[in-house]
Protein backbone atom coordinates (compact mmCIF):
# COMPACT_ATOMS: atom_id res chain seq x y z
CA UNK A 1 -13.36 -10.82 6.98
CA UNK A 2 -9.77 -8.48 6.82
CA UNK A 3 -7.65 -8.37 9.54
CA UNK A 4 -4.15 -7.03 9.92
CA UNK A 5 -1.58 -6.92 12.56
CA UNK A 6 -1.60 -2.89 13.21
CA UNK A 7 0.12 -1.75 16.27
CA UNK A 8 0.77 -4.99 17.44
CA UNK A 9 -2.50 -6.35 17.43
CA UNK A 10 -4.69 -7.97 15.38
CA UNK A 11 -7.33 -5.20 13.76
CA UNK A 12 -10.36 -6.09 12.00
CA UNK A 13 -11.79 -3.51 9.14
CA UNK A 14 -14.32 -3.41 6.46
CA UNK A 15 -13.92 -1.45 2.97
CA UNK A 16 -17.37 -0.59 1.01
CA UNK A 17 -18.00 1.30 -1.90
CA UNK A 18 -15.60 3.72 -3.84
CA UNK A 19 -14.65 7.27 -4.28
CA UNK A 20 -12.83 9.69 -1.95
CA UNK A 21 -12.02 7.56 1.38
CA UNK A 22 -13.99 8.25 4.68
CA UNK A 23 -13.09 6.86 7.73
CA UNK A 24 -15.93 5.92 10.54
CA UNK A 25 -15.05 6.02 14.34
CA UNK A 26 -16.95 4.47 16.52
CA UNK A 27 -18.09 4.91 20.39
CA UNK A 28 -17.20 3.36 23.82
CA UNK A 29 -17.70 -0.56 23.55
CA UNK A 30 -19.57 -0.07 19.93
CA UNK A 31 -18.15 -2.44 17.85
CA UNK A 32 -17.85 -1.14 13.48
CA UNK A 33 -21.06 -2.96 12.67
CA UNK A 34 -22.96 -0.27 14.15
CA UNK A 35 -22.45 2.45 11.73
CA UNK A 36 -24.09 -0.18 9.51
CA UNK A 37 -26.94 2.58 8.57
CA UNK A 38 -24.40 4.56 7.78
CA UNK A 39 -22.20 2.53 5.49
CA UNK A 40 -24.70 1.31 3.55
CA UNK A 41 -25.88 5.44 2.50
CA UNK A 42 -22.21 6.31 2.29
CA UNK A 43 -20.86 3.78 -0.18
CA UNK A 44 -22.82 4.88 -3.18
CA UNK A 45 -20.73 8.24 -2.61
CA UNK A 46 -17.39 7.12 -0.83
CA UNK A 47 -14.78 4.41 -0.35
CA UNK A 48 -16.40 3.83 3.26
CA UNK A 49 -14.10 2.45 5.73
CA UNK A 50 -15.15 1.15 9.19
CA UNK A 51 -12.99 -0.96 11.99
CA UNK A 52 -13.58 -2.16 15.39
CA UNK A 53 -11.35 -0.38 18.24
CA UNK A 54 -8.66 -2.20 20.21
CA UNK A 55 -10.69 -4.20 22.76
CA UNK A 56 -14.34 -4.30 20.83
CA UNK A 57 -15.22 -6.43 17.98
CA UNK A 58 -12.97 -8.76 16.25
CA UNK A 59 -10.09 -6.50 17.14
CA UNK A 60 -7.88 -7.82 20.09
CA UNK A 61 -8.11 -7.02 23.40
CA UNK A 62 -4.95 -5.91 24.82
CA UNK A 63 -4.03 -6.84 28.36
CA UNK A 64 -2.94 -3.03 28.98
CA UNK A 65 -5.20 -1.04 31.74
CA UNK A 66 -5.99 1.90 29.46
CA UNK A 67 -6.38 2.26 26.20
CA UNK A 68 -5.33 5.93 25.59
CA UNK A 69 -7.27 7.92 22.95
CA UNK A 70 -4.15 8.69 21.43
CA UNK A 71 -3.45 5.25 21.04
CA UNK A 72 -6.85 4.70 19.49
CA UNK A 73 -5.79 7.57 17.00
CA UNK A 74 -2.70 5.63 15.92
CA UNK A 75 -4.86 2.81 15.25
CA UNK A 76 -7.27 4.84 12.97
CA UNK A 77 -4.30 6.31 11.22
CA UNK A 78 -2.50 2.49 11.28
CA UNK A 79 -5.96 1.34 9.13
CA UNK A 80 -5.67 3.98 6.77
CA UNK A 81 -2.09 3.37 6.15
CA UNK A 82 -2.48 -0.44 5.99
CA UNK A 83 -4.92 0.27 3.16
CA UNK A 84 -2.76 3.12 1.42
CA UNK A 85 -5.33 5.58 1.96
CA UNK A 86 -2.79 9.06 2.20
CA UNK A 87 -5.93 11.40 3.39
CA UNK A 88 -9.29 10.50 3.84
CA UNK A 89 -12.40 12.32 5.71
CA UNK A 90 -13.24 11.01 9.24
CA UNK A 91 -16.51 10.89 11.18
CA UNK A 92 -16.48 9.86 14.45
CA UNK A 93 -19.12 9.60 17.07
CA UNK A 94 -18.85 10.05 20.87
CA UNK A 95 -16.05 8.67 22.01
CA UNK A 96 -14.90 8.36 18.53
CA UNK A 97 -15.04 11.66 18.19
CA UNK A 98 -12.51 12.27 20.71
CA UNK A 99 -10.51 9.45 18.31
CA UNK A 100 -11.20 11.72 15.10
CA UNK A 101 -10.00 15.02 17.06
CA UNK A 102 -6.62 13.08 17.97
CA UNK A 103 -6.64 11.66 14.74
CA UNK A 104 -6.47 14.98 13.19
CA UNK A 105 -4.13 16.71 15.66
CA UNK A 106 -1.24 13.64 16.01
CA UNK A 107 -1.75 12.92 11.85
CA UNK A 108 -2.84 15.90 10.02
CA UNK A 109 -1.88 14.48 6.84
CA UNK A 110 -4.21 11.80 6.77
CA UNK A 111 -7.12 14.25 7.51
CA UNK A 112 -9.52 15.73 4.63
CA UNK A 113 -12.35 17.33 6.76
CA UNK A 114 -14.22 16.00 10.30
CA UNK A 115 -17.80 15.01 11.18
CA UNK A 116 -17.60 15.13 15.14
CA UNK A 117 -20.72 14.14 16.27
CA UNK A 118 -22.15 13.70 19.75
CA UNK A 119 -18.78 14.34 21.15
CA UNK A 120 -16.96 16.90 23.12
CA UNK A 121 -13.57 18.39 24.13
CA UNK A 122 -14.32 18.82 27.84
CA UNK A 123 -17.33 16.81 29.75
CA UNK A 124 -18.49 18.00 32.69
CA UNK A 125 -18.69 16.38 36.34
CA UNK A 126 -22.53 14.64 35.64
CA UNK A 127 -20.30 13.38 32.56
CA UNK A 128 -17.17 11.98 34.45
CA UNK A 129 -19.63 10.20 37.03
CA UNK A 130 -21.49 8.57 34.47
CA UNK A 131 -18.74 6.96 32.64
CA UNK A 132 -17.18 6.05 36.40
CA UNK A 133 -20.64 4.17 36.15
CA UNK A 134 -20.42 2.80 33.24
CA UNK A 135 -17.62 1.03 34.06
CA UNK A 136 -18.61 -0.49 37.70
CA UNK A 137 -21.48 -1.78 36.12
CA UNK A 138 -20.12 -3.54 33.16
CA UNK A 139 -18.73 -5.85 35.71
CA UNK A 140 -21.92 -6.42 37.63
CA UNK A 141 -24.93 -6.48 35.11
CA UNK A 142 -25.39 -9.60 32.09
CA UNK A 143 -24.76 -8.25 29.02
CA UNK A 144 -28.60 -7.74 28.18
CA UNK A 145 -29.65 -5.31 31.28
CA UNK A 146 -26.33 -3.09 30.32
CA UNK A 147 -28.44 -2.60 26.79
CA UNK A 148 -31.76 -2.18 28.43
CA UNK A 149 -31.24 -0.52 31.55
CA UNK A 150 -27.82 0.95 31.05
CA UNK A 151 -27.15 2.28 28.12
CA UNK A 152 -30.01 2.43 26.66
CA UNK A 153 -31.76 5.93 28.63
CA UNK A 154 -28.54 6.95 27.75
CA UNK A 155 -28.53 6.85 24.71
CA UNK A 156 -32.32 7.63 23.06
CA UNK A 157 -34.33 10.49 23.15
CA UNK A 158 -38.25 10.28 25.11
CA UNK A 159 -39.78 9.79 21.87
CA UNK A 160 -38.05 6.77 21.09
CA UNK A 161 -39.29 5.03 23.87
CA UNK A 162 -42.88 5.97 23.50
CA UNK A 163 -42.84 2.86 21.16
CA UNK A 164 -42.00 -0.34 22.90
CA UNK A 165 -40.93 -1.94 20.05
CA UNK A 166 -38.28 0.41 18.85
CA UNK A 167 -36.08 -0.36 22.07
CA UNK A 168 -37.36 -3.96 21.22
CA UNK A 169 -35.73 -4.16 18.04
CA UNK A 170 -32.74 -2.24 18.99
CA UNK A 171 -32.05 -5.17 21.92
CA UNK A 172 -32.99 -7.95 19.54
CA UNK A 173 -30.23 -6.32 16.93
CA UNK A 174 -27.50 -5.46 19.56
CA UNK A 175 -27.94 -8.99 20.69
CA UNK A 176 -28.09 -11.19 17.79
CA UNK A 177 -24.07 -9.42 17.38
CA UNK A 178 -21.74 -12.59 18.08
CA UNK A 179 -18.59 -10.60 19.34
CA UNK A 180 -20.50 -8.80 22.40
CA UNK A 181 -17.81 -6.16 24.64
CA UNK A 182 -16.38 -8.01 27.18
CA UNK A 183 -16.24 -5.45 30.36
CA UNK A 184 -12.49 -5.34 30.64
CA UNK A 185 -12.61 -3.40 27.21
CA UNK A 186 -15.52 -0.91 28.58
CA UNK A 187 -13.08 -0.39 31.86
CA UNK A 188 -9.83 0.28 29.33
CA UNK A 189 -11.64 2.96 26.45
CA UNK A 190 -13.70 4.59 29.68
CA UNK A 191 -10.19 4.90 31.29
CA UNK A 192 -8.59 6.53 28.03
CA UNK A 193 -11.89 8.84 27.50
CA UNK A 194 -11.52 10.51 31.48
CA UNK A 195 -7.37 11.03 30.94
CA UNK A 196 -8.33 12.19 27.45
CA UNK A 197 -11.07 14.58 29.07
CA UNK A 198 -10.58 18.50 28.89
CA UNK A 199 -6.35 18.13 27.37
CA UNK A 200 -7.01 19.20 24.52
CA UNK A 201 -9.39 22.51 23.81
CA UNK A 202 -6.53 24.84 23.52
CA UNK A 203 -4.44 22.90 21.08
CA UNK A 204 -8.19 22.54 18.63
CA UNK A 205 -6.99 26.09 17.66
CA UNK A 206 -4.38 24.16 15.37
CA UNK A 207 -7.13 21.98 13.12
CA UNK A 208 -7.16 23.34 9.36
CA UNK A 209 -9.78 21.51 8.19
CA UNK A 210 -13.14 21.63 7.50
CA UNK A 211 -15.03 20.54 10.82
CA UNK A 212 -19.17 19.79 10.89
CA UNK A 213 -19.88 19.15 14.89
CA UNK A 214 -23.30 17.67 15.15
CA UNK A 215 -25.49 17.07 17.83
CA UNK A 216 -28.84 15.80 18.83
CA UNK A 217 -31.47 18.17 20.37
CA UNK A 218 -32.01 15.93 23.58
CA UNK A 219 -29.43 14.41 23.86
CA UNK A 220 -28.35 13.84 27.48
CA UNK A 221 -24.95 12.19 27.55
CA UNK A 222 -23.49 14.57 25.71
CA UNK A 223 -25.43 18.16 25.36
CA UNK A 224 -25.35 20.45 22.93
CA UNK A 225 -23.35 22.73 25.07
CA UNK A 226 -20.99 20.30 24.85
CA UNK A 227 -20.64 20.55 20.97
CA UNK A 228 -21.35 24.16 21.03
CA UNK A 229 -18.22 24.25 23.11
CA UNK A 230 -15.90 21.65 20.77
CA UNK A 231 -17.45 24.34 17.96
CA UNK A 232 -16.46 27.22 19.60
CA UNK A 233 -12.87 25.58 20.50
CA UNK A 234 -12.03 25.00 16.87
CA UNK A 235 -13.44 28.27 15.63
CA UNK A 236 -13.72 29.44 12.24
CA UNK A 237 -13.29 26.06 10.03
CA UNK A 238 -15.90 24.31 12.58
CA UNK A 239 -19.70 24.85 12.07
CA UNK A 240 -22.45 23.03 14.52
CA UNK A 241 -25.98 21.41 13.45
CA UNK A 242 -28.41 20.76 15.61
CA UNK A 243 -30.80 17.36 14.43
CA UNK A 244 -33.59 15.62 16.33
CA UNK A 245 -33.08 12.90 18.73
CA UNK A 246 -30.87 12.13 21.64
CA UNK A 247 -26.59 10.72 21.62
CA UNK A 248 -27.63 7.69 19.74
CA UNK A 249 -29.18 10.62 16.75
CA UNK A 250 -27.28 8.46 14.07
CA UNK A 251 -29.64 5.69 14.80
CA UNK A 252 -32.74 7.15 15.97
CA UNK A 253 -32.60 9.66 12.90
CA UNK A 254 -29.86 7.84 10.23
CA UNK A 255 -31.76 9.78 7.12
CA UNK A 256 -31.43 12.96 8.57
CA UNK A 257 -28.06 12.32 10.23
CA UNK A 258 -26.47 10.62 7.17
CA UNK A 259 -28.43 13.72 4.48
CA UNK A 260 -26.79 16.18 7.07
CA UNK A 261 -23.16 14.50 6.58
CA UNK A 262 -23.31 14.03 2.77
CA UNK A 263 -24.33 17.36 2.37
CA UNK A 264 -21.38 18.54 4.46
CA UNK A 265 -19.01 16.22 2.54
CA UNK A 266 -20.03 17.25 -1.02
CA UNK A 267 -19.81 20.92 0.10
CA UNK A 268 -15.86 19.85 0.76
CA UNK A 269 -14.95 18.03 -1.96
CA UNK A 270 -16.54 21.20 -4.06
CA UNK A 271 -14.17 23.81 -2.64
């Protein structure tokens, strides 16, 4: 498995296919292996790069109380540099989406185009509390009922639980991971995420590159207003999609999702 020492910590990463380089961020407490749908249609067309965030993963947890999104950024950008990579595209979902737009603003070099997707620039109250939640519970429930009966209506749309054994499978997968998020990292990315929340809208304005913001049509976590809003906050260079399924859309729907990326990829590397 690679690892480096990035930022003072030990990172670990994964490098699959070739091509142009694109970068996968990840969510709150999701460790890299989870964009494995993704990965695995990306690398026939790209040098796919993934990488568990500080705290999550085999990437160290730091004993610091937040981990700051812009710190998360530097990490991102510390990967790409570790593997000479001088610009690359990123995609980054929920919370790393926030990562992707700091990515982009702090290192704008290193930035070929964005795929935000089920993110947002400013969450609302419902948001804020939920997170808050998030948090307090990590440090009360076992690791299974946080999957089942935390994150989980969270993070799939009704129709995915019309079928028992799709949230089933998705337990039996999330828990047969060996590194599982310890709660102190939960507490430290939620932490970064609500002093990350809402800075940053004006200073979108200042992205030059190609932006796809994607969404899923019920998803509850993070609503399409909120992406319509992140859309509307970059302007011009930013367009939105709107796909089936809830904030986990890159799961529930990974055909569709990943058809909707590549399609928004090729379209940049054509201009």
């Amino acid at each position: 498995m690679p690892y480096a020492i990035l930022n003072k910590i030990r990172m670990h990463y994964e490098v699959s296919g070739a091509g142009a380089p694109l970068l996968l961020i990840n969510g709150l407490s999701a460790p890299a292996v989870g964009f494995a749908l993704q990965a695995k249609a990306f690398a026939p067309h790209f040098q796919v790069v993934t990488f568990d965030n500080r705290g999550v993963g085999e990437t160290d947890l730091p004993a610091e109380p937040v981990y700051t999104t812009a710190q998360m950024a530097d990490d991102a950008a510390a990967v790409l540099r570790h593997l000479r990579i001088g610009r690359a595209h990123v995609l980054g979902t929920s919370m790393g989406g926030t990562i992707a737009q700091e990515l982009a603003l702090r290192h704008p070099r290193l930035v070929r185009s964005l795929v935000l997707a089920c993110t947002w620039v400013e969450g609302d109250p419902r948001f804020l509390h939920t997170l808050e939640s998030w948090v307090s519970l990590a440090y009360r429930v076992p690791v299974e009922e946080r999957y089942r009966h935390v994150v989980y209506p969270w993070l799939f749309a009704p129709g995915f639980f019309a079928k028992k054994e799709n949230v089933e499978l998705a337990f039996q997968r999330a828990m047969a991971y060996p590194h599982q998020t310890k709660a102190e990292a939960i507490e430290r990315q939620a932490r970064g995420i609500l002093a990350w929340n809402g800075t940053r809208a004006k200073r979108l304005r200042g992205l030059r590159v190609p932006t796809l913001v994607l969404v899923g049509r019920d998803d509850i976590l993070t609503p399409p207003a909120f992406s319509r809003a992140l859309a509307k906050a970059i302007g011009r260079r930013a367009r939105l999609s709107v796909l089936p399924g809830g904030h986990g859309f890159f799961l529930e729907h990974a055909g569709v999702f990943n058809r909707a990326v590549l399609r928004f990829l090729k379209s940049v590397r054509s201009k």
